[in-house]
C-alpha atoms as a PDB file:
ATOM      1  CA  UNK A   1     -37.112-104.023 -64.191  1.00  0.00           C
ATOM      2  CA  UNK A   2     -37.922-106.727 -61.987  1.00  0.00           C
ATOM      3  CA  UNK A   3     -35.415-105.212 -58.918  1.00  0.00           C
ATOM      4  CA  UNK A   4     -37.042-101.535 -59.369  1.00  0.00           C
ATOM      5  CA  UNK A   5     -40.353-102.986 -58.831  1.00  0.00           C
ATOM      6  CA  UNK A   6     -39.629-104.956 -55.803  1.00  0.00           C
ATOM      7  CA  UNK A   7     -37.541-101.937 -54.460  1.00  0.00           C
ATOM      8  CA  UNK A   8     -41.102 -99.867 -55.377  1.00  0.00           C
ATOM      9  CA  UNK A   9     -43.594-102.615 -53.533  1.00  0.00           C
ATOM     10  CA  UNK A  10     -41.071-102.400 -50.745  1.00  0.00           C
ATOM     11  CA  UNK A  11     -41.459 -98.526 -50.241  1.00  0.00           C
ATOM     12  CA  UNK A  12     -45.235 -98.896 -50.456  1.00  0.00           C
ATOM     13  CA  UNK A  13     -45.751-100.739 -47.784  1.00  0.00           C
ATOM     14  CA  UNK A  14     -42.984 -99.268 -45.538  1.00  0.00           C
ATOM     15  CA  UNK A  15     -45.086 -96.209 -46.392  1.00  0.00           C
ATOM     16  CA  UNK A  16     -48.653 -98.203 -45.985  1.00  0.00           C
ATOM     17  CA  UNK A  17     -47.155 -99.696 -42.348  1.00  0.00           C
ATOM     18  CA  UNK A  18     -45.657 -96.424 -41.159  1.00  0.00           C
ATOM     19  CA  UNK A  19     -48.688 -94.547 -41.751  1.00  0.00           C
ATOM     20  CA  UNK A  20     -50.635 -97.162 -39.850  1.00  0.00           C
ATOM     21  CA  UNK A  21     -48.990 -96.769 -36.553  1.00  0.00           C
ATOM     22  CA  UNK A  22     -50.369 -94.256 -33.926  1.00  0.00           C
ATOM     23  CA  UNK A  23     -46.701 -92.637 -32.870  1.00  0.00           C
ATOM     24  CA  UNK A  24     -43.321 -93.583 -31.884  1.00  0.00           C
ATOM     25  CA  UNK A  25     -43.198 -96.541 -29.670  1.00  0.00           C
ATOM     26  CA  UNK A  26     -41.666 -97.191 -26.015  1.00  0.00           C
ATOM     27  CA  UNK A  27     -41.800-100.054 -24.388  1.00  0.00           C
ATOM     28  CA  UNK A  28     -42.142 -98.417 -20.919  1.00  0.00           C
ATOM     29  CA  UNK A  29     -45.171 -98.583 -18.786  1.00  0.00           C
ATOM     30  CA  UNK A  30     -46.554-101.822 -20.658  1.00  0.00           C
ATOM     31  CA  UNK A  31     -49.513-101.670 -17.994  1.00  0.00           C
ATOM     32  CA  UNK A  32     -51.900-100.464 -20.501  1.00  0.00           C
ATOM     33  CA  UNK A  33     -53.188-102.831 -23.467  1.00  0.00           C
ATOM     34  CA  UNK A  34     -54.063-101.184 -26.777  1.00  0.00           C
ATOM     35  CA  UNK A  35     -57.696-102.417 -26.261  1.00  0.00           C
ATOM     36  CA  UNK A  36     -57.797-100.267 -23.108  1.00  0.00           C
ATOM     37  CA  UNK A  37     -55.765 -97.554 -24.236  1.00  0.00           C
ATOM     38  CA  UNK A  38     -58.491 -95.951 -25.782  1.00  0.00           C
ATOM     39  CA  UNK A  39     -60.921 -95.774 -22.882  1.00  0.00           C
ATOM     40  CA  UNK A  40     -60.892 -93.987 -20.047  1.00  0.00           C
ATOM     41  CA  UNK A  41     -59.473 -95.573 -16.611  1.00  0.00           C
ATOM     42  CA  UNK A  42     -60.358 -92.845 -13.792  1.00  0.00           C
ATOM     43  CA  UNK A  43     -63.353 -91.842 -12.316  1.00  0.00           C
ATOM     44  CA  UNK A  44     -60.959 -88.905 -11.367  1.00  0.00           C
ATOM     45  CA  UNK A  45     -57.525 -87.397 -12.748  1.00  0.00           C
ATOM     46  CA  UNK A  46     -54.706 -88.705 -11.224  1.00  0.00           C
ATOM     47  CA  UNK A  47     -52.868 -87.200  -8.194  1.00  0.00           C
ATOM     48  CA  UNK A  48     -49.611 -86.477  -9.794  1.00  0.00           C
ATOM     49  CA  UNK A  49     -46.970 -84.073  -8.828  1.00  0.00           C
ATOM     50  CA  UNK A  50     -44.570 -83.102 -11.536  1.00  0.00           C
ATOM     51  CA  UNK A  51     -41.340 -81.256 -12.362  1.00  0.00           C
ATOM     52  CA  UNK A  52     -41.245 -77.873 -14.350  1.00  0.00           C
ATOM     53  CA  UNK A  53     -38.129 -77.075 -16.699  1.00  0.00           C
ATOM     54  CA  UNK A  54     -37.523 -74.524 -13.942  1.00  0.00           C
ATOM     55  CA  UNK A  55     -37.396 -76.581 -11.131  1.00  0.00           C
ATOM     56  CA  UNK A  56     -40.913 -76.083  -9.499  1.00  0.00           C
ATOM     57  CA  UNK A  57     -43.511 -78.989  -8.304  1.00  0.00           C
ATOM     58  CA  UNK A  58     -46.769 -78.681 -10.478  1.00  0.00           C
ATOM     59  CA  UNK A  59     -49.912 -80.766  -9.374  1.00  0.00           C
ATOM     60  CA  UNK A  60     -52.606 -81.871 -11.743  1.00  0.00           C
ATOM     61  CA  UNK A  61     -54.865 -80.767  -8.966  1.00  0.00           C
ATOM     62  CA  UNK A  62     -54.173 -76.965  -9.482  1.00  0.00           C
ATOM     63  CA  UNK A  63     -55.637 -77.112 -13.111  1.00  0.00           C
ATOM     64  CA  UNK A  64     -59.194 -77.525 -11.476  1.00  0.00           C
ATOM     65  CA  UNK A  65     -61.290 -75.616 -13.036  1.00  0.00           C
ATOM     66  CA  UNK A  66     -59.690 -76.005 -16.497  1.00  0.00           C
ATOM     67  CA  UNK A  67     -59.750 -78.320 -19.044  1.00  0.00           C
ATOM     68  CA  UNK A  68     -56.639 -80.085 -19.659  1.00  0.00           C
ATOM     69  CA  UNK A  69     -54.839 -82.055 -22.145  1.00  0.00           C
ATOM     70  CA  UNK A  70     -52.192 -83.894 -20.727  1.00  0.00           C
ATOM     71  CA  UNK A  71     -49.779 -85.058 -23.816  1.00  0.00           C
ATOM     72  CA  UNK A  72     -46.942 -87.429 -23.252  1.00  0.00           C
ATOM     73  CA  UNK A  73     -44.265 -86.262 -25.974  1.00  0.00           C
ATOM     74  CA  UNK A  74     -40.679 -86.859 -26.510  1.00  0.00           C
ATOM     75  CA  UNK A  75     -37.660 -84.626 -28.536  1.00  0.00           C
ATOM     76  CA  UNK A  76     -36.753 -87.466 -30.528  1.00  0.00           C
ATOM     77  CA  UNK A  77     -40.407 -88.915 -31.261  1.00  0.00           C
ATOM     78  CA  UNK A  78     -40.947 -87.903 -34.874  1.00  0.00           C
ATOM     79  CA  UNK A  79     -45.242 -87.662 -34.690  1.00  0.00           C
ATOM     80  CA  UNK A  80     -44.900 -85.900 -31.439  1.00  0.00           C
ATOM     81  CA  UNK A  81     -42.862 -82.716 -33.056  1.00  0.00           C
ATOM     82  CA  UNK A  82     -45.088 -83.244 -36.388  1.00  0.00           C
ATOM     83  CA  UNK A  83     -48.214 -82.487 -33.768  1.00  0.00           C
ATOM     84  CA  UNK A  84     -46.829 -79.362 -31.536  1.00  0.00           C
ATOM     85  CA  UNK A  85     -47.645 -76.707 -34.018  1.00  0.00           C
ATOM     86  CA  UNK A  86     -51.144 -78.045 -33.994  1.00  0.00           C
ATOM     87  CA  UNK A  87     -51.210 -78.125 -30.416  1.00  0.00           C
ATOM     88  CA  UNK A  88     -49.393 -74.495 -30.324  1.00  0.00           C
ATOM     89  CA  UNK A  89     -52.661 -73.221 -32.041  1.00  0.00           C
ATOM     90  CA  UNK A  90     -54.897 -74.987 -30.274  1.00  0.00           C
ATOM     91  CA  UNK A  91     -53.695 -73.158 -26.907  1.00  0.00           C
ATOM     92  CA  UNK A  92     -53.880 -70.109 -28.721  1.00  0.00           C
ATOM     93  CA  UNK A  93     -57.442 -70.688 -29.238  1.00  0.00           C
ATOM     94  CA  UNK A  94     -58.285 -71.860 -26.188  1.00  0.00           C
ATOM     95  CA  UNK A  95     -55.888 -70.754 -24.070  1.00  0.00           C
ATOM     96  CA  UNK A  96     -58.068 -67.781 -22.223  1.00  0.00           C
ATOM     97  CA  UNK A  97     -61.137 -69.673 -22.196  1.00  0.00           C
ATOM     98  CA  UNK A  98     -60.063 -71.845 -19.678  1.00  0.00           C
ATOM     99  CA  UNK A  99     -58.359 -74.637 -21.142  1.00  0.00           C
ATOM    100  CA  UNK A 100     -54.100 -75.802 -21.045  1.00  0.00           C
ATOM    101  CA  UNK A 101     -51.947 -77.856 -22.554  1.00  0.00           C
ATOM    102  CA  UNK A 102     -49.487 -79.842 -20.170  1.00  0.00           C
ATOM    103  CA  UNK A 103     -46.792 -80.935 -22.146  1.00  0.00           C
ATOM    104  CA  UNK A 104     -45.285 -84.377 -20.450  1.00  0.00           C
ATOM    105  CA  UNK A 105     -41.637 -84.872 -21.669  1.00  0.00           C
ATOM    106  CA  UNK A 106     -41.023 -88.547 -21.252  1.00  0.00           C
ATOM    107  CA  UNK A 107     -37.472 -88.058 -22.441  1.00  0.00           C
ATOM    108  CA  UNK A 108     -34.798 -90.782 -20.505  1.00  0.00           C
ATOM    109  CA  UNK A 109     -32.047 -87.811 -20.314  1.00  0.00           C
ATOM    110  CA  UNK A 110     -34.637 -85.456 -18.493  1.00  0.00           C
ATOM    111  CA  UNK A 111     -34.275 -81.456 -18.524  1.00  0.00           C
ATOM    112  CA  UNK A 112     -30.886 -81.744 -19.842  1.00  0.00           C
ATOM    113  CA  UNK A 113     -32.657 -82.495 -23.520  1.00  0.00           C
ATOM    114  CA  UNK A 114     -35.829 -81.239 -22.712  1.00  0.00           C
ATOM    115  CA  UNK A 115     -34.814 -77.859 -21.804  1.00  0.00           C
ATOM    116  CA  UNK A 116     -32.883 -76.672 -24.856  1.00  0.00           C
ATOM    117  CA  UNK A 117     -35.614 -78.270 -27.111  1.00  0.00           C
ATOM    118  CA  UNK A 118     -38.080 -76.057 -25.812  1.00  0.00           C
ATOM    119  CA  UNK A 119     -36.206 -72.908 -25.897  1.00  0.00           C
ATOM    120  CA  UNK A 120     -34.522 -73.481 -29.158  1.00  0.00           C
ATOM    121  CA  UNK A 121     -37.130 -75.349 -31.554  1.00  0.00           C
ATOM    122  CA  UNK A 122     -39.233 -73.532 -33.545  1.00  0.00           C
ATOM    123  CA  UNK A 123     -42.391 -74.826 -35.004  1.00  0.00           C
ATOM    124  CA  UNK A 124     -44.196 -72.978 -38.325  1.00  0.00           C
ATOM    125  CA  UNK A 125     -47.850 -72.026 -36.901  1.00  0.00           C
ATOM    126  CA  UNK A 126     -49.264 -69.603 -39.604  1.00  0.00           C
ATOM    127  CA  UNK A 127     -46.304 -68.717 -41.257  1.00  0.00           C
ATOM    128  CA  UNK A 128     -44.659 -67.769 -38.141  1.00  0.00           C
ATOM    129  CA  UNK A 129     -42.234 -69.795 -36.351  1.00  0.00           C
ATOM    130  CA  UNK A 130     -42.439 -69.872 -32.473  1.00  0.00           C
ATOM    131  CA  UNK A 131     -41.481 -72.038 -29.256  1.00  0.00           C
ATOM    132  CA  UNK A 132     -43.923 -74.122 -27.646  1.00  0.00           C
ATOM    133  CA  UNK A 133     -46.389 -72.030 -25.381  1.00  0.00           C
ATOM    134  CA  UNK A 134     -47.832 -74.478 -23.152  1.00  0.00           C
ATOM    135  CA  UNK A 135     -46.370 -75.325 -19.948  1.00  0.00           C
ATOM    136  CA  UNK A 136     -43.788 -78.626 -20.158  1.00  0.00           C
ATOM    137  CA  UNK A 137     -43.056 -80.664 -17.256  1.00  0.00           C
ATOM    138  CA  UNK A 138     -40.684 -83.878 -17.163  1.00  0.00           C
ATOM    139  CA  UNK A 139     -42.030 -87.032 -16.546  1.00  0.00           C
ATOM    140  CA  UNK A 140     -41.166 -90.473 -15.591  1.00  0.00           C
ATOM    141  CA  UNK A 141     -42.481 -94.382 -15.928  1.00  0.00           C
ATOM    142  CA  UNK A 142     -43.947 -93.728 -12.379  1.00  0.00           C
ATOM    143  CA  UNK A 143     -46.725 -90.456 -13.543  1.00  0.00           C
ATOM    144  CA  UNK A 144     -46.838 -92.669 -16.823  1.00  0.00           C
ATOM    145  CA  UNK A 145     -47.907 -95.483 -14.851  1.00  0.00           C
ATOM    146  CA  UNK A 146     -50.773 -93.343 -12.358  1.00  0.00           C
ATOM    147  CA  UNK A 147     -51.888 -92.386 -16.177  1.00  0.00           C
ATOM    148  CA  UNK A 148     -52.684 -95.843 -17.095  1.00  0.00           C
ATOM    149  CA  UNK A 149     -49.053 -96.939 -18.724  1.00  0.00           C
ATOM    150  CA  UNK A 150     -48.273 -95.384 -22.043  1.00  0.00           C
ATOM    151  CA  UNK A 151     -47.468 -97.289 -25.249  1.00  0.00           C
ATOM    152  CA  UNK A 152     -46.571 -95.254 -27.414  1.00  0.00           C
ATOM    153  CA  UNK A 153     -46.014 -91.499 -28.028  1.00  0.00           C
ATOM    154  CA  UNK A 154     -47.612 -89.256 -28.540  1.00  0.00           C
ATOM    155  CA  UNK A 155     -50.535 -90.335 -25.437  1.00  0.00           C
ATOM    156  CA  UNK A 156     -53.133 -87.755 -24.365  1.00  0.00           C
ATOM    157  CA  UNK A 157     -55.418 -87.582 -21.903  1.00  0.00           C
ATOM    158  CA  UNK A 158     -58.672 -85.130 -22.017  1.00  0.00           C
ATOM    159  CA  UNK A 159     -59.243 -83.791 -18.430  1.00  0.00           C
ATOM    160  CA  UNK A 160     -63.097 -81.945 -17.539  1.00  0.00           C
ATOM    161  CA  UNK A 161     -62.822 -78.895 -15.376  1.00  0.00           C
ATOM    162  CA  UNK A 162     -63.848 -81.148 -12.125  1.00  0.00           C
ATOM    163  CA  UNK A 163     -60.859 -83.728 -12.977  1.00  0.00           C
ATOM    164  CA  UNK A 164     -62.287 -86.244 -14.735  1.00  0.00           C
ATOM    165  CA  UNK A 165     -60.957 -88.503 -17.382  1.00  0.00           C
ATOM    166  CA  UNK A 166     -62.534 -87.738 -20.527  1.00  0.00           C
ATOM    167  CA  UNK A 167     -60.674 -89.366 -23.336  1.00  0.00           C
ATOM    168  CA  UNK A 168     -57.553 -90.830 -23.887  1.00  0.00           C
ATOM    169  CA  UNK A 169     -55.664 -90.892 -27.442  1.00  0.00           C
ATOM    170  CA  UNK A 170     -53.039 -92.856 -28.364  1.00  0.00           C
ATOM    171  CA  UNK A 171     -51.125 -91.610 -31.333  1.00  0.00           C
ATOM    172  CA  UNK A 172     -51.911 -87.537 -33.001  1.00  0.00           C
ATOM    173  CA  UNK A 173     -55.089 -86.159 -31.393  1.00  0.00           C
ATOM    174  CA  UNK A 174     -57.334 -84.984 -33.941  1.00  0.00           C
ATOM    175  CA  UNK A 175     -57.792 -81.418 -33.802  1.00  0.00           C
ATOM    176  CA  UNK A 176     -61.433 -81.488 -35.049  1.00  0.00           C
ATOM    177  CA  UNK A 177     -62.402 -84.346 -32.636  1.00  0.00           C
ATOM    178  CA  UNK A 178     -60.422 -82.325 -29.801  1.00  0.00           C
ATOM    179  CA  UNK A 179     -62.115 -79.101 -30.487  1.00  0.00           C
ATOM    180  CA  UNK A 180     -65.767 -80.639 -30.618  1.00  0.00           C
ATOM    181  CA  UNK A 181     -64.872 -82.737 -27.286  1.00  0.00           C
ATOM    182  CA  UNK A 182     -63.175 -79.382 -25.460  1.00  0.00           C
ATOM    183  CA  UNK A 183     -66.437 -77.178 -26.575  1.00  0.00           C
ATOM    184  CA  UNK A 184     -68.166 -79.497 -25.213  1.00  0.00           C
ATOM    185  CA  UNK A 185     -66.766 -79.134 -21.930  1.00  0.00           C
ATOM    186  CA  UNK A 186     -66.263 -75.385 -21.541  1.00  0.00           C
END
């Protein structure tokens, strides 16, 4: 009796610490403390260049005009995959009213990972099961670090429509919170 209630305290707070951390950790780009993590850095976006699954160079300067929500994710990061259907929808919503989703693969192994992930995965959005529909570029510890550093997956970073720095979330964005804050700048 005694064992199956230390073996029950012990999945409590495994389940009490797990649920308590913001996303899966990395200890790359340490440049950014938690205490700064959630406030914004830039007066303006940074200018970043990155890689598309196909090859192409994609600037954060040609979303200008949009609002943008850059998300550092990775294929093995647990939280990240539990918040791409959420972010799926959201770009459904949003998508033609001048907002995007950049999706920031920080996986070590690059397109060779990356790539089959987002062809093959499927993620349940309203009963139906689709592939991510928001452009996905691969980045490095070098865009992590012109983004502040990034301590843990999932990151995001709210961009306005002139390229500024809105908001930056460590962990799953809320989707309430991130619908009142892109509303607000639409």
């Amino acid at each position: 009796m005694v064992r199956i209630n230390i073996i029950r305290t012990l999945a409590i707070l495994a389940i009490l610490t797990a649920g308590s951390l913001p996303g899966c950790k990395t200890f790359k780009s340490p440049s950014t403390s938690a205490a700064e993590a959630g406030k914004s850095e830039y007066a303006s976006e940074p200018d970043v260049t990155l890689q598309s699954l196909d090859g192409h160079s994609v600037s954060l300067g040609s979303y200008k005009g949009k609002v943008v929500l850059v998300n550092f994710w990775a294929t093995w990061c647990e939280p990240c995959k539990a918040e791409i259907p959420g972010l799926i929808d959201f770009q459904r919503q949003f998508g033609e009213k001048g907002f995007t989703i950049l999706g920031v693969a920080m996986d070590d192994e690059g397109k060779k990972v990356v790539e089959p992930f987002v062809r093959d995965q499927k993620f349940d959005v309203d009963g139906q099961k689709v592939t991510m529909n928001y452009p996905i570029l691969l980045g490095n510890d070098d865009v992590a670090n012109k983004f502040g550093g990034i301590i843990g997956f999932p990151t995001s970073v709210l961009i306005s429509r002139d390229g500024k720095v809105i908001k930056r979330v460590i962990g799953l964005v809320n989707l309430d919170t991130l619908k009142k804050d892109v509303q607000g700048l639409m």
